[in-house]
PDB file of N, CA and C in Angstrom:
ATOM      1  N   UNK A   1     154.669 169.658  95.252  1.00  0.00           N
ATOM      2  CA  UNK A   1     153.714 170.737  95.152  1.00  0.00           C
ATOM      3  C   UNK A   1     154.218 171.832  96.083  1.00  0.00           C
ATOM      4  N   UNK A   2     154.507 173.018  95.875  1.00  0.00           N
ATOM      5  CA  UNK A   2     154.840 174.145  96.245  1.00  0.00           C
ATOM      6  C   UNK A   2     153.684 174.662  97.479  1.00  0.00           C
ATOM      7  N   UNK A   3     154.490 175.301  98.695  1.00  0.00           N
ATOM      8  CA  UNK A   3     153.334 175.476  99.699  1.00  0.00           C
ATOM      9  C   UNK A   3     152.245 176.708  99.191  1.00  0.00           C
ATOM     10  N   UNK A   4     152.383 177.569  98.429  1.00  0.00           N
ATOM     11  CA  UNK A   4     151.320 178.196  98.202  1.00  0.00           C
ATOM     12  C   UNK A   4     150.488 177.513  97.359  1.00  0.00           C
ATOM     13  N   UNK A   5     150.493 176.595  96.653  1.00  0.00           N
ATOM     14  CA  UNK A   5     149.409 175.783  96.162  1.00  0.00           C
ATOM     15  C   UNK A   5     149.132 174.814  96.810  1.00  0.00           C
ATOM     16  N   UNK A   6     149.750 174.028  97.945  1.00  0.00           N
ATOM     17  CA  UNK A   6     148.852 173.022  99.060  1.00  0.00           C
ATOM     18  C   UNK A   6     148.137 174.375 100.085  1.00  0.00           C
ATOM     19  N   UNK A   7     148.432 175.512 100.145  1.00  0.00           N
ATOM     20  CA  UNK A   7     147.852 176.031 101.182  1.00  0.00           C
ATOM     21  C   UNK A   7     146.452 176.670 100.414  1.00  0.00           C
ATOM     22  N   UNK A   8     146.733 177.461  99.128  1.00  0.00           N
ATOM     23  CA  UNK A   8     145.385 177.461  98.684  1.00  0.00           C
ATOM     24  C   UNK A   8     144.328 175.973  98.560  1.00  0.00           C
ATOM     25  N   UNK A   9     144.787 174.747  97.818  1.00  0.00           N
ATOM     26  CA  UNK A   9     143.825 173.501  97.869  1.00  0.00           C
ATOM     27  C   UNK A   9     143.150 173.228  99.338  1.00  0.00           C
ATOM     28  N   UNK A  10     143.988 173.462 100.601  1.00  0.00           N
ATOM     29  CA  UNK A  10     144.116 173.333 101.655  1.00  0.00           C
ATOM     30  C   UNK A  10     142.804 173.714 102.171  1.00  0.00           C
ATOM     31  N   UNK A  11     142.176 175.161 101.511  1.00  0.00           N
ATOM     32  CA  UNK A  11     141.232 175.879 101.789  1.00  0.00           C
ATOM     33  C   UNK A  11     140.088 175.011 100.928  1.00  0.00           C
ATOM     34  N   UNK A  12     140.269 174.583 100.552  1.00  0.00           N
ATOM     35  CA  UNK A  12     138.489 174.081  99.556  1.00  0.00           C
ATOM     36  C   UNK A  12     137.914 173.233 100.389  1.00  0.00           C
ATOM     37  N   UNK A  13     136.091 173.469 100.093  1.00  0.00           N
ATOM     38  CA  UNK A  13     135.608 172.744 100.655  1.00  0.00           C
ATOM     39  C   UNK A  13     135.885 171.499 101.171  1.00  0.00           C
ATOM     40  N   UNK A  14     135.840 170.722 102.503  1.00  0.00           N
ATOM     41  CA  UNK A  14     135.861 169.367 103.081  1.00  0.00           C
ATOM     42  C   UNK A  14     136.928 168.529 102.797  1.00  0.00           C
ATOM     43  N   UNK A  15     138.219 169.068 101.916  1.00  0.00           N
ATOM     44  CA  UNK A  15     139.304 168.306 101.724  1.00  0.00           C
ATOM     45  C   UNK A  15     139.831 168.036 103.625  1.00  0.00           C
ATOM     46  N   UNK A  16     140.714 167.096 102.995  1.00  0.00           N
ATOM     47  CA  UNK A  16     141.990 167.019 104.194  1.00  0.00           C
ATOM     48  C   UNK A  16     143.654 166.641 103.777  1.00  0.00           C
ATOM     49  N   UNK A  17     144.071 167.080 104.089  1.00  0.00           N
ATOM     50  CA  UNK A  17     145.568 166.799 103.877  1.00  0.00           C
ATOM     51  C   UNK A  17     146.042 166.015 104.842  1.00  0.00           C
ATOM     52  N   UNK A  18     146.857 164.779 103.804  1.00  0.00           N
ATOM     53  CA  UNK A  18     147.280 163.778 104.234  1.00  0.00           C
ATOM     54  C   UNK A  18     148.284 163.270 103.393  1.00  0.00           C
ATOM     55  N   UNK A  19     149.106 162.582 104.254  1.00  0.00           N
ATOM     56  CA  UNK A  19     150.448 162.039 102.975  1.00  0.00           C
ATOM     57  C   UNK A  19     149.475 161.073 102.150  1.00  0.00           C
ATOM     58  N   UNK A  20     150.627 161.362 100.595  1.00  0.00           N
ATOM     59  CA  UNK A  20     149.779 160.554  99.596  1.00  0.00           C
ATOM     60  C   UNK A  20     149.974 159.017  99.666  1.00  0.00           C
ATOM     61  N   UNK A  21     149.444 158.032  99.460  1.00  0.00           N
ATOM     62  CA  UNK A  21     149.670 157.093  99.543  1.00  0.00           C
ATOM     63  C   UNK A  21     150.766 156.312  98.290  1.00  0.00           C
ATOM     64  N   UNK A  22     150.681 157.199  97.257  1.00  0.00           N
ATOM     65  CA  UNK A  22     151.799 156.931  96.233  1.00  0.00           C
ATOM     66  C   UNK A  22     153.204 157.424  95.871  1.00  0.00           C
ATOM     67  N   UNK A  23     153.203 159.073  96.875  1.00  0.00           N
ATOM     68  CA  UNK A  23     154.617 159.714  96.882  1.00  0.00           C
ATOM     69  C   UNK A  23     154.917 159.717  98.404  1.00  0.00           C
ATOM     70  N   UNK A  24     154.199 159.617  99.418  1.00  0.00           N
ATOM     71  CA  UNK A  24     154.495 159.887 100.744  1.00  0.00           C
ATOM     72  C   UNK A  24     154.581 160.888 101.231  1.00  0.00           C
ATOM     73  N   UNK A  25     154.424 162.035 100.226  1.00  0.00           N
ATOM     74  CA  UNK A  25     154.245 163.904 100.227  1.00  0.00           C
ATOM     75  C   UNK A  25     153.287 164.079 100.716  1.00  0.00           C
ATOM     76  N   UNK A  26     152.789 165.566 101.156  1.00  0.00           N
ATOM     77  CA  UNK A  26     151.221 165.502 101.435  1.00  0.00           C
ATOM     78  C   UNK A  26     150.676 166.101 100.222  1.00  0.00           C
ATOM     79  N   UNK A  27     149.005 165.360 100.103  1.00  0.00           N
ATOM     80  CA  UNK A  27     148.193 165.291  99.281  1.00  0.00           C
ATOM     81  C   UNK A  27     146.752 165.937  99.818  1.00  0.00           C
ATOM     82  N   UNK A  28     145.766 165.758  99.007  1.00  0.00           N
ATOM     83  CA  UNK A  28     144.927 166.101  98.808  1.00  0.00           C
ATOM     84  C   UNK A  28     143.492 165.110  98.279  1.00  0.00           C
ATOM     85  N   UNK A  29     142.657 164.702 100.129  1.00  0.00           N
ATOM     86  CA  UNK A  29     141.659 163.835  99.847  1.00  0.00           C
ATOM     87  C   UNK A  29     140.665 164.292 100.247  1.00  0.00           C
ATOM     88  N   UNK A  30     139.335 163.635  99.678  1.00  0.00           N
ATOM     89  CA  UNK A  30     138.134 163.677 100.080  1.00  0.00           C
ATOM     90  C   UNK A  30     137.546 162.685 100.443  1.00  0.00           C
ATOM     91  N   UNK A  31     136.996 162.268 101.547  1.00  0.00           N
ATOM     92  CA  UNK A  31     135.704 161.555 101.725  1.00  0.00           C
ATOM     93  C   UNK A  31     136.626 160.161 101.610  1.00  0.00           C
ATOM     94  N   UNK A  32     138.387 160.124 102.259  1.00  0.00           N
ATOM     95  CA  UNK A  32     138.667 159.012 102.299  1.00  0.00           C
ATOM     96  C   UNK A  32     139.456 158.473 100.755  1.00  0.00           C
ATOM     97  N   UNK A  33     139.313 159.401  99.852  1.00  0.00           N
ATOM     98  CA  UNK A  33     140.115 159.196  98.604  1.00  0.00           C
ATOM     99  C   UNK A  33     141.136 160.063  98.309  1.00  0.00           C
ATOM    100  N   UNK A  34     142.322 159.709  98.352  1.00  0.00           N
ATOM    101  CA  UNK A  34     143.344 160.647  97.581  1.00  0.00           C
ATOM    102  C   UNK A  34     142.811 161.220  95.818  1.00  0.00           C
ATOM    103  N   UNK A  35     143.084 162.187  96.183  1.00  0.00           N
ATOM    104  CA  UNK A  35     142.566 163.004  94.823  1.00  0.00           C
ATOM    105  C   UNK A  35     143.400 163.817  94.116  1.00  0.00           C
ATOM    106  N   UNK A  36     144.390 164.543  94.673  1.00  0.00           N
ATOM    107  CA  UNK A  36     145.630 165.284  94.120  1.00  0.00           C
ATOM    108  C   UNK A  36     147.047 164.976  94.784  1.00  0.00           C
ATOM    109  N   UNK A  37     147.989 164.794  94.034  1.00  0.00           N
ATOM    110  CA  UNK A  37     149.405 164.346  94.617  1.00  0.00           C
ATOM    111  C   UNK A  37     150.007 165.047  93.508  1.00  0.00           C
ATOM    112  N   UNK A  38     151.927 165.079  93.972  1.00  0.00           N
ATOM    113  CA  UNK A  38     152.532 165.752  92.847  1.00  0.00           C
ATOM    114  C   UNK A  38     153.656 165.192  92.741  1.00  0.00           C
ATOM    115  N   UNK A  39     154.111 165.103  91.623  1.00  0.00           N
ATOM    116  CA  UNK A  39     155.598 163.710  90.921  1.00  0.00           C
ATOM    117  C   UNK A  39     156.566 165.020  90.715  1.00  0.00           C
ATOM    118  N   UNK A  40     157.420 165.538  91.379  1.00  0.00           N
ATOM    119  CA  UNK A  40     158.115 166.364  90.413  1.00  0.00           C
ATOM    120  C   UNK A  40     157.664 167.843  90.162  1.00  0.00           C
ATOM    121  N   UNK A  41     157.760 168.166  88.489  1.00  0.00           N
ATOM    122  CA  UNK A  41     157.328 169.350  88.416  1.00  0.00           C
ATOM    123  C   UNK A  41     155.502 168.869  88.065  1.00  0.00           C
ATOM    124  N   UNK A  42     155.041 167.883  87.971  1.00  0.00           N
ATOM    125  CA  UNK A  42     153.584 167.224  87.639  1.00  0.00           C
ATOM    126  C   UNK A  42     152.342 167.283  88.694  1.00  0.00           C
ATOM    127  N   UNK A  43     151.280 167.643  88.679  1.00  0.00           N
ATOM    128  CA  UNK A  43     150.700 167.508  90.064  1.00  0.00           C
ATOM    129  C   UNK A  43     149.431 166.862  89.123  1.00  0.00           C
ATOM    130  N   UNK A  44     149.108 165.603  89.580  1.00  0.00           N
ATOM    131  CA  UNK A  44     147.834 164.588  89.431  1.00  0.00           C
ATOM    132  C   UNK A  44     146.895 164.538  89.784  1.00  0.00           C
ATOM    133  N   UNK A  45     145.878 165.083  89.292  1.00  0.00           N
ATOM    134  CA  UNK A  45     144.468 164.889  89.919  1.00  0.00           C
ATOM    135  C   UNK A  45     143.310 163.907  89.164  1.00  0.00           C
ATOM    136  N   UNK A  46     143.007 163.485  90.291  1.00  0.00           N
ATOM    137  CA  UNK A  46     141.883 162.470  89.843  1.00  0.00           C
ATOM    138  C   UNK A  46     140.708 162.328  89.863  1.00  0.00           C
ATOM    139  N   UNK A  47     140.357 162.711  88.240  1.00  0.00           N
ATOM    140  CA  UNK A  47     139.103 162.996  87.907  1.00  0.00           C
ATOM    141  C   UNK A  47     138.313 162.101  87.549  1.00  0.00           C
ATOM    142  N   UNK A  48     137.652 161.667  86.584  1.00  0.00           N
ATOM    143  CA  UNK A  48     136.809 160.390  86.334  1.00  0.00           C
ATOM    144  C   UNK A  48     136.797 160.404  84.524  1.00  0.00           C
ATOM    145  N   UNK A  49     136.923 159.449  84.278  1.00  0.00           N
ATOM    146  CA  UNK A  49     136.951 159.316  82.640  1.00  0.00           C
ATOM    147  C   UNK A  49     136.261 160.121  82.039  1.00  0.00           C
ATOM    148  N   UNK A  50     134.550 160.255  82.387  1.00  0.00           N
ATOM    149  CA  UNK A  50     133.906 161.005  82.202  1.00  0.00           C
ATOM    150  C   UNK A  50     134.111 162.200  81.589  1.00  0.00           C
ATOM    151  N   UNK A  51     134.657 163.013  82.784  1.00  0.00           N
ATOM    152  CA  UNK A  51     134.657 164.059  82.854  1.00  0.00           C
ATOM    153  C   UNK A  51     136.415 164.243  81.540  1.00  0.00           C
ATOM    154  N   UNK A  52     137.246 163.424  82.008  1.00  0.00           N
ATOM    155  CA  UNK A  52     138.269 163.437  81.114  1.00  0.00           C
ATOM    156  C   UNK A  52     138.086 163.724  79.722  1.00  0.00           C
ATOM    157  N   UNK A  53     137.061 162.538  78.847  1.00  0.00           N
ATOM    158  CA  UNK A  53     137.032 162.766  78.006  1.00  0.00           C
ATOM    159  C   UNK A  53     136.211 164.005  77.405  1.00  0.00           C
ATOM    160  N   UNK A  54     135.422 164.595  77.789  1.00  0.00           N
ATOM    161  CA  UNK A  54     135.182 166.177  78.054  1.00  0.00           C
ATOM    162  C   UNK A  54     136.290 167.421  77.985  1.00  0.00           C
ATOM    163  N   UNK A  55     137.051 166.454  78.612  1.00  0.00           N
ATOM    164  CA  UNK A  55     138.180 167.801  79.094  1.00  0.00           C
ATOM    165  C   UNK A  55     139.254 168.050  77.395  1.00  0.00           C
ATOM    166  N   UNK A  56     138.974 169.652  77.043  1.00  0.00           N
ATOM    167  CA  UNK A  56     139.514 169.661  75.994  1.00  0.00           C
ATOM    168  C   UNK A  56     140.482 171.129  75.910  1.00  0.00           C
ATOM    169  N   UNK A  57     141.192 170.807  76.713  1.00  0.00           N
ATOM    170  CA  UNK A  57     142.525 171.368  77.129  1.00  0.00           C
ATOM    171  C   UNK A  57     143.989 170.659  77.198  1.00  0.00           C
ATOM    172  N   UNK A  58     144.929 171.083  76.112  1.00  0.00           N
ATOM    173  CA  UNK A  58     146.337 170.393  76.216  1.00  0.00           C
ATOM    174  C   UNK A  58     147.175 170.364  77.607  1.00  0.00           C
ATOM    175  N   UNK A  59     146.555 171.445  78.759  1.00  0.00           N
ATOM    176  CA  UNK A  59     147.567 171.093  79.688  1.00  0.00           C
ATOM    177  C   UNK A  59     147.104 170.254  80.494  1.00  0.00           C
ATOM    178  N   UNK A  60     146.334 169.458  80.142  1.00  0.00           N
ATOM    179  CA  UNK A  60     145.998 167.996  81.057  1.00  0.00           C
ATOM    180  C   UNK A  60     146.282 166.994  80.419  1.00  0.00           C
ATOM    181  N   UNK A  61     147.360 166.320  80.309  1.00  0.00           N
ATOM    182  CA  UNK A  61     147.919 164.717  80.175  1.00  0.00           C
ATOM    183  C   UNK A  61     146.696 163.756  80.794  1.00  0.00           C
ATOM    184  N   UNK A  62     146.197 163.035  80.195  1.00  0.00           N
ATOM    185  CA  UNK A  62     145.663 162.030  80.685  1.00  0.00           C
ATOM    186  C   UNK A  62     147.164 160.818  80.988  1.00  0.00           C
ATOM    187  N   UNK A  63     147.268 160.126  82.140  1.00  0.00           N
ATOM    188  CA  UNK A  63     148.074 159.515  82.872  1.00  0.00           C
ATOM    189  C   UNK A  63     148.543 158.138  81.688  1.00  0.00           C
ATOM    190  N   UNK A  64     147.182 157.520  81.771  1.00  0.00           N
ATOM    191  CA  UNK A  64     147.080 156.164  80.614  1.00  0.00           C
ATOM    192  C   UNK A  64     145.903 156.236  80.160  1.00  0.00           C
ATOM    193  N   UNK A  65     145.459 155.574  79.512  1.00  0.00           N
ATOM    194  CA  UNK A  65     143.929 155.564  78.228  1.00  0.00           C
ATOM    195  C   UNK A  65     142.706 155.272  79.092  1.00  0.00           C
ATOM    196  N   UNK A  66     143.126 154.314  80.232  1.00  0.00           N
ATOM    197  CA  UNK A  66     141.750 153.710  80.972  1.00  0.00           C
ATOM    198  C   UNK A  66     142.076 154.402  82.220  1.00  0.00           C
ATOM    199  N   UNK A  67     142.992 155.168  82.237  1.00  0.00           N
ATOM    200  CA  UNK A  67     143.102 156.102  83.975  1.00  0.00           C
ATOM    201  C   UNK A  67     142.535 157.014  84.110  1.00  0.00           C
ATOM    202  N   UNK A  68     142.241 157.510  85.520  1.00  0.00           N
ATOM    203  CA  UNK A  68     141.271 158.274  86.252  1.00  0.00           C
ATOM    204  C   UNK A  68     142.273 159.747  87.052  1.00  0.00           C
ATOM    205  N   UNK A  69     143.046 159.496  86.043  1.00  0.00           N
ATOM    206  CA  UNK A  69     144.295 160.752  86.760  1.00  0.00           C
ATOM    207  C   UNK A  69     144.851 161.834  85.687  1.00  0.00           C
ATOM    208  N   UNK A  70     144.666 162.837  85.570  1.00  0.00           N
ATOM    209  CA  UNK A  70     145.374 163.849  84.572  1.00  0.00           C
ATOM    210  C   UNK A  70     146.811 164.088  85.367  1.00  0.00           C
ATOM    211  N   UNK A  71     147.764 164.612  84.243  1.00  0.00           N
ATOM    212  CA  UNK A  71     148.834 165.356  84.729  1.00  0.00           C
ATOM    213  C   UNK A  71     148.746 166.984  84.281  1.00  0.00           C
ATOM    214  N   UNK A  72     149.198 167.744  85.133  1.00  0.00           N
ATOM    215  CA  UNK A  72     149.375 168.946  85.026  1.00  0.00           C
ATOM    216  C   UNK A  72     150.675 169.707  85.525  1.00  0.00           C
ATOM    217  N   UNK A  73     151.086 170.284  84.722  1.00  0.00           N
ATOM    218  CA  UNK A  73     152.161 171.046  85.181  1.00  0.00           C
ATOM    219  C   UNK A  73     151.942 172.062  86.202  1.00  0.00           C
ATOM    220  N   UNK A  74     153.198 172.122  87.302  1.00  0.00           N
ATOM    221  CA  UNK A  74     152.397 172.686  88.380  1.00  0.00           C
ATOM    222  C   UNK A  74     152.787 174.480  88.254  1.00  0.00           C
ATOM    223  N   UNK A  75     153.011 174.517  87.378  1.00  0.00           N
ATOM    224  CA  UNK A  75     152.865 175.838  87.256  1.00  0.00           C
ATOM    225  C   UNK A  75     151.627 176.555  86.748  1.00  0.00           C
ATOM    226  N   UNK A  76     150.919 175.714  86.558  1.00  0.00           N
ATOM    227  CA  UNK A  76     148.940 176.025  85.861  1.00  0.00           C
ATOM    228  C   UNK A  76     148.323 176.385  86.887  1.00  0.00           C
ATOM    229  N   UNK A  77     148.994 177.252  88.050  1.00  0.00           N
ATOM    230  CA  UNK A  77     148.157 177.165  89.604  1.00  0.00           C
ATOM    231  C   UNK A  77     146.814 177.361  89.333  1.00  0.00           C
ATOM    232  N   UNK A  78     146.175 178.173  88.569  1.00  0.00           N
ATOM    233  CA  UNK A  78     144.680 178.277  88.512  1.00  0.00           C
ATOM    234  C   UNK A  78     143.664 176.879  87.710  1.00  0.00           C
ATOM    235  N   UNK A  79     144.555 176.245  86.740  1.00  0.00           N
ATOM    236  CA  UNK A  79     144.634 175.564  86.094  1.00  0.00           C
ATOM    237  C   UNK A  79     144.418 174.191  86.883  1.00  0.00           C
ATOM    238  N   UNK A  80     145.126 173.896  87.808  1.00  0.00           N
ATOM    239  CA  UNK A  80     144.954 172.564  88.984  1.00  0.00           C
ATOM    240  C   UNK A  80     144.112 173.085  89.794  1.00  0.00           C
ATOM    241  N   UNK A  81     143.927 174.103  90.240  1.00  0.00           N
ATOM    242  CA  UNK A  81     142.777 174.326  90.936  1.00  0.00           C
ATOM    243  C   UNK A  81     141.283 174.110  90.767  1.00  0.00           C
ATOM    244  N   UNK A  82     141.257 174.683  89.692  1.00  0.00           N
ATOM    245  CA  UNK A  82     140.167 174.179  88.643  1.00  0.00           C
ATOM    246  C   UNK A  82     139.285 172.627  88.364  1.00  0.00           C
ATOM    247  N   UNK A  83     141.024 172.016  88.213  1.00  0.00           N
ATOM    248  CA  UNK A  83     140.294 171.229  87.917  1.00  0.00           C
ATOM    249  C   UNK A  83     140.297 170.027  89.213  1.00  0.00           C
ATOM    250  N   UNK A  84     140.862 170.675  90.041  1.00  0.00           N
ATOM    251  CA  UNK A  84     140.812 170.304  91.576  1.00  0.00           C
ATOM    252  C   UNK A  84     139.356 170.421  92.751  1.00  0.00           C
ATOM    253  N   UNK A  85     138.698 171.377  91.999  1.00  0.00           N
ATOM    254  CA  UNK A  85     137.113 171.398  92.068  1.00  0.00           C
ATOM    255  C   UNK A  85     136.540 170.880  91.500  1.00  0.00           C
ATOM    256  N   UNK A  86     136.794 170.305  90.228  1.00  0.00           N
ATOM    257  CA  UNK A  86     135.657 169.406  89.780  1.00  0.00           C
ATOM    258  C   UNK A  86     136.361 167.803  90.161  1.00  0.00           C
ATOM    259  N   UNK A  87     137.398 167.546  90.807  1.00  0.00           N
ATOM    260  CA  UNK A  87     137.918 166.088  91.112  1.00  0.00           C
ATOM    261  C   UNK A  87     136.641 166.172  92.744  1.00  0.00           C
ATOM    262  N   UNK A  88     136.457 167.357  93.427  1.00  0.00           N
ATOM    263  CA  UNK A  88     136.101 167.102  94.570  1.00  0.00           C
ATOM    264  C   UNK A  88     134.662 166.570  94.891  1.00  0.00           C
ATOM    265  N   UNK A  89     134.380 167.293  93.814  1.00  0.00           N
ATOM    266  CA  UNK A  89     132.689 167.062  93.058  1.00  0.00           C
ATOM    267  C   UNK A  89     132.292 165.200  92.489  1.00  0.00           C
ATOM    268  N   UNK A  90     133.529 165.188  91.669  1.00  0.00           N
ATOM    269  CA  UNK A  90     133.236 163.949  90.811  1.00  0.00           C
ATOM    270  C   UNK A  90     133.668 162.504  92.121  1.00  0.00           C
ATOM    271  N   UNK A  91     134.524 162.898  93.149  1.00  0.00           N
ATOM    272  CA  UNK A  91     134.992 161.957  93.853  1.00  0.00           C
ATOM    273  C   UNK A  91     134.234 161.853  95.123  1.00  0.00           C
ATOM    274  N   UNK A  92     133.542 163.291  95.190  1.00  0.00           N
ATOM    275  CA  UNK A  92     132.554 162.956  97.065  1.00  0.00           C
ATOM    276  C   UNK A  92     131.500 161.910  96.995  1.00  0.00           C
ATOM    277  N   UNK A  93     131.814 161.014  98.538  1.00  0.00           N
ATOM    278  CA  UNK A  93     130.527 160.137  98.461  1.00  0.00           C
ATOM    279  C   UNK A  93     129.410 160.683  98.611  1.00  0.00           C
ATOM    280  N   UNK A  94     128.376 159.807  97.784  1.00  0.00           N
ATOM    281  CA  UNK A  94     127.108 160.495  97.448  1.00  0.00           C
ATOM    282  C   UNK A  94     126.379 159.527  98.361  1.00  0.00           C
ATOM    283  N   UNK A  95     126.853 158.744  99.318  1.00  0.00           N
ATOM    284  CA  UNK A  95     125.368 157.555 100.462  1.00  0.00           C
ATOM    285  C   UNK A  95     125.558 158.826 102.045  1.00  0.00           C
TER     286      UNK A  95
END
């Protein structure tokens, strides 16, 4: 993930940046959950099936059929952002 898009995510509500636990890059968690990481030119965010199957836009790859992770090309900067606000929403603890 390119530093002007960890430095904008950087800014959203109550995140924290922390290496990801699956690339060792830094990522993007809430409330103790990794929520955005990036493979390459791909940046993953993890949304909830829910909301997935809702989502009716081609530049989100769903990861696998029962996964909780889209892929996005990281050139969609507004595009991961987006949907980087509703991962923060769908993933904050609610106790």
């Amino acid at each position: 993930m390119n530093e002007e898009l960890l430095a904008e995510l950087r800014r959203l509500p109550d995140v924290e940046v922390e290496r990801s636990q699956w690339t060792g890059e830094p990522a993007i968690w809430i409330d103790g959950r990794e929520i955005v990481h990036a493979h390459g030119d791909w940046v993953e965010i993890r949304l909830t099936g829910k909301l997935i199957n809702r989502l009716d836009d081609e530049r989100a790859l769903r990861r696998a059929r029962a996964s909780d992770w889209v892929m996005v090309d990281k050139a969609e900067h507004a595009f991961v952002l987006e949907l980087t606000r509703q991962a923060l929403e769908a993933n904050r603890r609610t106790d």
